[in-house]
Protein backbone atom coordinates (compact mmCIF):
# COMPACT_ATOMS: atom_id res chain seq x y z
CA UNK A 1 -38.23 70.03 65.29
CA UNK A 2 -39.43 70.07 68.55
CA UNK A 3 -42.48 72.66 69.35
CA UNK A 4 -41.56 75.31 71.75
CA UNK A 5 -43.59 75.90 74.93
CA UNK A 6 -45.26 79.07 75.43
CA UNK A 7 -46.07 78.46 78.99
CA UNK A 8 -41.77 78.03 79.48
CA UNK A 9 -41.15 81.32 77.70
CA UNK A 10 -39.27 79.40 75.00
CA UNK A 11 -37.97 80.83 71.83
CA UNK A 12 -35.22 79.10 70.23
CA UNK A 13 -31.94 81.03 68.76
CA UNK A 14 -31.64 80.11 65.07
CA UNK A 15 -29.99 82.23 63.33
CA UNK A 16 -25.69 81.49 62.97
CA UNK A 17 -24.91 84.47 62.85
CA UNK A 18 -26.07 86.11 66.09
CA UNK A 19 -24.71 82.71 67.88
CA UNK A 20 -21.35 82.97 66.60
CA UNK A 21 -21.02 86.81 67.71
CA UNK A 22 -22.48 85.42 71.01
CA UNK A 23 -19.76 83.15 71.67
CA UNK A 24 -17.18 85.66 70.41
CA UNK A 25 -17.93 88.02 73.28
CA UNK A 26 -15.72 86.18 75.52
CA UNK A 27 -13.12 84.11 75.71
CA UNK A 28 -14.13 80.37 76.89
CA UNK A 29 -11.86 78.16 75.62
CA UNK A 30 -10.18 76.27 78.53
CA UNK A 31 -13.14 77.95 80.46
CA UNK A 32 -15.64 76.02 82.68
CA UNK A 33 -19.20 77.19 81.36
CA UNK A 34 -22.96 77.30 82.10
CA UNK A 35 -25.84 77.87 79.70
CA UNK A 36 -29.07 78.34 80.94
CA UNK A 37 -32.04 77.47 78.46
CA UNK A 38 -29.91 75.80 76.02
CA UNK A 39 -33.26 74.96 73.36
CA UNK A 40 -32.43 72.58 70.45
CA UNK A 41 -28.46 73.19 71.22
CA UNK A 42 -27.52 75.77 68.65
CA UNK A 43 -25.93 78.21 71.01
CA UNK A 44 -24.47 74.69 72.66
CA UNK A 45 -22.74 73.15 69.64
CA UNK A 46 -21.09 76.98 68.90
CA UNK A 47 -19.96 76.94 72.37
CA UNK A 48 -18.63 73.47 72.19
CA UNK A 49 -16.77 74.33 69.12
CA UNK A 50 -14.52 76.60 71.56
CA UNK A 51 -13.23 74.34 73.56
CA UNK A 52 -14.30 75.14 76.70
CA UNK A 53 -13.17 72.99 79.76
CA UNK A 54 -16.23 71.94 80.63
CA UNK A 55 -19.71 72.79 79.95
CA UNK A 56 -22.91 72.21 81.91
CA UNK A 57 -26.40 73.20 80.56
CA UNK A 58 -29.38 73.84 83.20
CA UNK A 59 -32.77 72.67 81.25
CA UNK A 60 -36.42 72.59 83.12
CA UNK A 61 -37.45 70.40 79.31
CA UNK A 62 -37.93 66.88 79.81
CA UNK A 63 -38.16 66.89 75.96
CA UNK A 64 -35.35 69.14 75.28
CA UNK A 65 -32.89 67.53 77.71
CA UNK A 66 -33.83 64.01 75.75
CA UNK A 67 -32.92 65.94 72.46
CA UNK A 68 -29.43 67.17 73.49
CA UNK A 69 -28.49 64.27 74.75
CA UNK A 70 -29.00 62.52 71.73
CA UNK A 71 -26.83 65.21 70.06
CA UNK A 72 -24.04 66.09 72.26
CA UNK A 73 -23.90 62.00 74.07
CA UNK A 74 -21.21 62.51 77.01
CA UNK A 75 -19.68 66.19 75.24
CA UNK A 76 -21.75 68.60 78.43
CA UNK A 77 -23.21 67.66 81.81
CA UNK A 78 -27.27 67.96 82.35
CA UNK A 79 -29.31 69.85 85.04
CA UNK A 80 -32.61 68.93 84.68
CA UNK A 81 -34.59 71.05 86.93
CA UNK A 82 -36.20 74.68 87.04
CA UNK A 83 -33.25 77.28 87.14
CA UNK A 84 -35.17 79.51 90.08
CA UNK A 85 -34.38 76.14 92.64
CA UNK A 86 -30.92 75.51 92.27
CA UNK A 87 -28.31 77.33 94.17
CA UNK A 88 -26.19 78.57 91.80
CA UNK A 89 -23.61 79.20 94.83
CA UNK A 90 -23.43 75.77 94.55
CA UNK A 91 -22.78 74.26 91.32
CA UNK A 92 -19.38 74.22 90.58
CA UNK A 93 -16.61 74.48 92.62
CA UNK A 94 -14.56 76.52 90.04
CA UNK A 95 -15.90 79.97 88.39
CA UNK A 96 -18.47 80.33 85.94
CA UNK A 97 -19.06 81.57 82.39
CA UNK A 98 -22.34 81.89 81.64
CA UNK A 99 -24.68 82.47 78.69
CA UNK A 100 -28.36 82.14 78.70
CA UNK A 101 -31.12 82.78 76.09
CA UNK A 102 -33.60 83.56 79.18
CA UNK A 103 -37.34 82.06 79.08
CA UNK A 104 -38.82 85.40 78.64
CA UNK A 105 -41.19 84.89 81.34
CA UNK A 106 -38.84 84.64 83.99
CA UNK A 107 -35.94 86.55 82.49
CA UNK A 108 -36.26 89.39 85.63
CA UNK A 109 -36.70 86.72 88.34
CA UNK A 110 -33.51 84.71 87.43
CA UNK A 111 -31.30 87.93 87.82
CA UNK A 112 -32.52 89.46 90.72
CA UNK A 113 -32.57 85.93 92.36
CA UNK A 114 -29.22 86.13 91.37
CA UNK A 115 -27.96 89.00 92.55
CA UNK A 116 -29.64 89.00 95.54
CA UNK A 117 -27.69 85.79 96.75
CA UNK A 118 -24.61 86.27 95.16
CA UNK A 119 -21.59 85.80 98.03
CA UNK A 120 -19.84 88.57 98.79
CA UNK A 121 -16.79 86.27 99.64
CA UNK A 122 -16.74 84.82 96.37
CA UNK A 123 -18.98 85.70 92.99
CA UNK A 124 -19.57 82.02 91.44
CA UNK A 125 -19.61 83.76 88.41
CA UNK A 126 -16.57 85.77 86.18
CA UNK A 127 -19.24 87.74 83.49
CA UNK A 128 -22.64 86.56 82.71
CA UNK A 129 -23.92 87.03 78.58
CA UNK A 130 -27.56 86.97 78.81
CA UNK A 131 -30.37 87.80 76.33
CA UNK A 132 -33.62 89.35 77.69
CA UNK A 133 -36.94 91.26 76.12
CA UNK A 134 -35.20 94.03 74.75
CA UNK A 135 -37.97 96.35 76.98
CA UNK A 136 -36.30 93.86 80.01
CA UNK A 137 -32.69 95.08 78.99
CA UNK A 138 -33.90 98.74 78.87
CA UNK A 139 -34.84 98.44 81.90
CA UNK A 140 -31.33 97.12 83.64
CA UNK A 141 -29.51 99.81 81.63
CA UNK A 142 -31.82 102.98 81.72
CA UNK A 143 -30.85 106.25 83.66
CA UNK A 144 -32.53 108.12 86.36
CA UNK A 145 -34.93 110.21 85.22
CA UNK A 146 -36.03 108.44 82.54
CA UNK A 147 -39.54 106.50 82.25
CA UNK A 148 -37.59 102.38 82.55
CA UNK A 149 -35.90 103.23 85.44
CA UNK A 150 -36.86 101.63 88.17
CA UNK A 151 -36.03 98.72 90.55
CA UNK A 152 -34.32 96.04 88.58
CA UNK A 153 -32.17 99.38 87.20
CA UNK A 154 -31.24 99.77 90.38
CA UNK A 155 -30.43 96.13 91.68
CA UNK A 156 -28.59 95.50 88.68
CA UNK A 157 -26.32 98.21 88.81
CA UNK A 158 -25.83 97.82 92.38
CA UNK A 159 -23.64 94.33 92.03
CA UNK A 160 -22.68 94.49 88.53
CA UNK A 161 -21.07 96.22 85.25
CA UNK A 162 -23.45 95.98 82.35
CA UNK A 163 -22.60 96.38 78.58
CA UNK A 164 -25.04 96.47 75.99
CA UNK A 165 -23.85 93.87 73.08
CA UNK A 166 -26.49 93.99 70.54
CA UNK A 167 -30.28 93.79 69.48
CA UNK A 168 -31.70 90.81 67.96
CA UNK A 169 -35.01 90.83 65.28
CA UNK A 170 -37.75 88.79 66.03
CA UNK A 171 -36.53 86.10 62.71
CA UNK A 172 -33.43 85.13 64.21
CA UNK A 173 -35.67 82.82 66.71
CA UNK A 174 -37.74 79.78 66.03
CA UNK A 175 -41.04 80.83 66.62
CA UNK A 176 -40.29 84.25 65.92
CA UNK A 177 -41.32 86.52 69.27
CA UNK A 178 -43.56 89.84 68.79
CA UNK A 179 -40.75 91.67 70.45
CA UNK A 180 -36.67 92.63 69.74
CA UNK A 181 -34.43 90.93 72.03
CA UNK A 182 -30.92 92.18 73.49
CA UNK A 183 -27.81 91.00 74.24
CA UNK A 184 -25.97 92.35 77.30
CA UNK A 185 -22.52 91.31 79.11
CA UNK A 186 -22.47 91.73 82.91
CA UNK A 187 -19.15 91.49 85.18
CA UNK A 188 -19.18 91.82 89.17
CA UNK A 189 -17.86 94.88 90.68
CA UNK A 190 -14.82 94.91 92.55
CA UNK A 191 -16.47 97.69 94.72
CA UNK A 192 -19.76 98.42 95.63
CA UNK A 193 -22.10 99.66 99.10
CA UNK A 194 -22.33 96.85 101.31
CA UNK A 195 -25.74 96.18 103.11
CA UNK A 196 -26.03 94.06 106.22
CA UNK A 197 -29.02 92.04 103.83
CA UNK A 198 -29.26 92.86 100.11
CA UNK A 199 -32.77 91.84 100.28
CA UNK A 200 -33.21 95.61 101.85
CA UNK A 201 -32.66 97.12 99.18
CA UNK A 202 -35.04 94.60 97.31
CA UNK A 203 -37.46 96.05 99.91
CA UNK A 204 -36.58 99.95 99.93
CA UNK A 205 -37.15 100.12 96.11
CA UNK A 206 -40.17 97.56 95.88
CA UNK A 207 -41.74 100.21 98.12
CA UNK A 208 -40.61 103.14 96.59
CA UNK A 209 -41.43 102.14 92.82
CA UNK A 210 -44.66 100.55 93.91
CA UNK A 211 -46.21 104.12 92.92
CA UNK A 212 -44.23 105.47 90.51
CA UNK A 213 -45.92 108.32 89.75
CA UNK A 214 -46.42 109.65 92.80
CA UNK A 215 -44.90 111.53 94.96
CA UNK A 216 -42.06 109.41 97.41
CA UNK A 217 -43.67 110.88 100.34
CA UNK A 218 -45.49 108.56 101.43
CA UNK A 219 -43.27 105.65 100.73
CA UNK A 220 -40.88 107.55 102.57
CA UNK A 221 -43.41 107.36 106.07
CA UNK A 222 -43.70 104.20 105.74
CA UNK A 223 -39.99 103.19 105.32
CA UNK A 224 -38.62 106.14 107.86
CA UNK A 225 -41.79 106.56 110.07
CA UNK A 226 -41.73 110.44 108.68
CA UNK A 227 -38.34 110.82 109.95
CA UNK A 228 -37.59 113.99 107.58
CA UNK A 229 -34.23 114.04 109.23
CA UNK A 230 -32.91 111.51 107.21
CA UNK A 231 -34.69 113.07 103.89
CA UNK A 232 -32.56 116.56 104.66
CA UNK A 233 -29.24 114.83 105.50
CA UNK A 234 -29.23 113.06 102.06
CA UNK A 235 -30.54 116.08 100.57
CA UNK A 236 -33.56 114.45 99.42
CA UNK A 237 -36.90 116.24 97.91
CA UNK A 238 -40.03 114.76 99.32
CA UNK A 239 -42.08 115.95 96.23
CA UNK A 240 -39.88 114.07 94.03
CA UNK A 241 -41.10 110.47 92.22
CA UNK A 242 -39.02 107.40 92.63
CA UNK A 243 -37.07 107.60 89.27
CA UNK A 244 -35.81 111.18 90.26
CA UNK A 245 -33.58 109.94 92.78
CA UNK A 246 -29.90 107.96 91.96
CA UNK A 247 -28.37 104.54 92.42
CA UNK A 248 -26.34 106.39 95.41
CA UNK A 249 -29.38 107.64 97.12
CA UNK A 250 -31.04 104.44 97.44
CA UNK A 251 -27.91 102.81 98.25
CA UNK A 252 -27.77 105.15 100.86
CA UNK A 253 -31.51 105.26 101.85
CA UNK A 254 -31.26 101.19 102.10
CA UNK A 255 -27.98 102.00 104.90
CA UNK A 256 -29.97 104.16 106.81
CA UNK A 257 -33.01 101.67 106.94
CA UNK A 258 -30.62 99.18 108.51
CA UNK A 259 -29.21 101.15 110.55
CA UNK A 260 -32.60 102.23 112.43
CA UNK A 261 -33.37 98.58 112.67
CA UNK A 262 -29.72 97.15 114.21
């Protein structure tokens, strides 16, 4: 059995059980699918067993990527680099499925890099089945006003439709993690507020949550240049903290930012 890496974030899915309801979630057979952090290939030879059209795995592992192809020979195609440089615009020409058993590490990264550069001409992906830290997936689906909302809550919900699937103990992974994990499904909304660059919105709420427990005045100067115009056409209280205000209202605060700076 190969060792995992700590410094990769690695934690392999063992347990049958939890794979099998993982591939049950959606359908894949005839489907063209990507796994991301495929391990020793348990979640692999499951998703195999479906029949999908065609399956490529994306593995930064020398050592892993060595291992699966011993097991699966000529059965999926091999991306051996580190997920974060690809562009996953890229990859295939038809629509993905994915799944992905996220290094924890960089579980928050991947998404938002996602999301950030998804093309709003054509999503290169039909749902996404990820695991995460079950704090991580907490986070995505919290409400505001409550202490995990925050940025990536935001971002998240901005782009996509999230459903949470299921919690996972630490013994259904090999090494077992100090932590729960979670399951959730994710499909691209049909309709959503357009920005002229989604990385404003990265910016608006990096600012904004960079003191959470304080007051958004300040970030508010510093975005708006104390412009409480825009604060009393959107309704907004200055002596409110960042998770007090909605998905809308930062939608709608990252609109205005743009359109002060066209």
């Amino acid at each position: 059995m190969i060792k995992a890496k700590k410094s990769l974030g690695q934690n392999f899915l063992i347990d049958q059980n939890i794979i099998s309801k993982i591939t049950d979630i959606v359908n894949i057979k005839d489907k063209n699918i990507l796994e991301i952090g495929p391990g020793t290939g348990s979640l692999t030879r499951e998703i195999l067993k479906k029949k999908p059209k065609k399956i490529t795995v994306i593995e930064k592992d020398d050592r892993l990527v060595d291992l699966l192809k011993d097991k699966f020979n000529q059965d999926i195609e091999f991306i051996n680099k580190d997920v974060l440089k690809i562009d996953e615009n890229n990859l295939n020409n038809q629509i993905l499925t994915v799944f992905g058993n996220l290094p924890y590490n960089i579980s928050t990264e991947i998404l938002s890099k996602w999301i950030l550069n998804i093309n709003p001409k054509k999503v290169w992906f039909n749902c996404l089945v990820l695991m995460f830290q079950k704090e991580v997936a907490d986070r995505i689906i919290s409400k505001f006003n409550t202490k995990e909302y925050g940025r990536l809550t935001i971002l998240a919900n901005w782009r996509l439709n999230i459903k949470k699937i299921m919690d996972i103990k630490p013994n259904s992974f090999q090494p077992k993690p100090k932590i729960e994990s979670t399951v959730l499904f994710f499909e691209p909304k049909k309709t959503f507020t357009k920005f002229k660059n989604a990385k404003n919105l990265e910016k608006i709420t990096r600012i904004f949550f960079m003191h959470r427990r304080k007051m958004i005045k300040k970030p508010f100067k510093q975005l708006f240049n104390d412009n409480e115009n825009i604060a009393s056409e959107l309704g907004i209280d200055l002596n409110l903290r960042p998770q007090n205000l909605d998905f809308k209202t930062y939608y709608e605060l990252t609109k205005r930012y743009e359109s002060l700076r066209s």
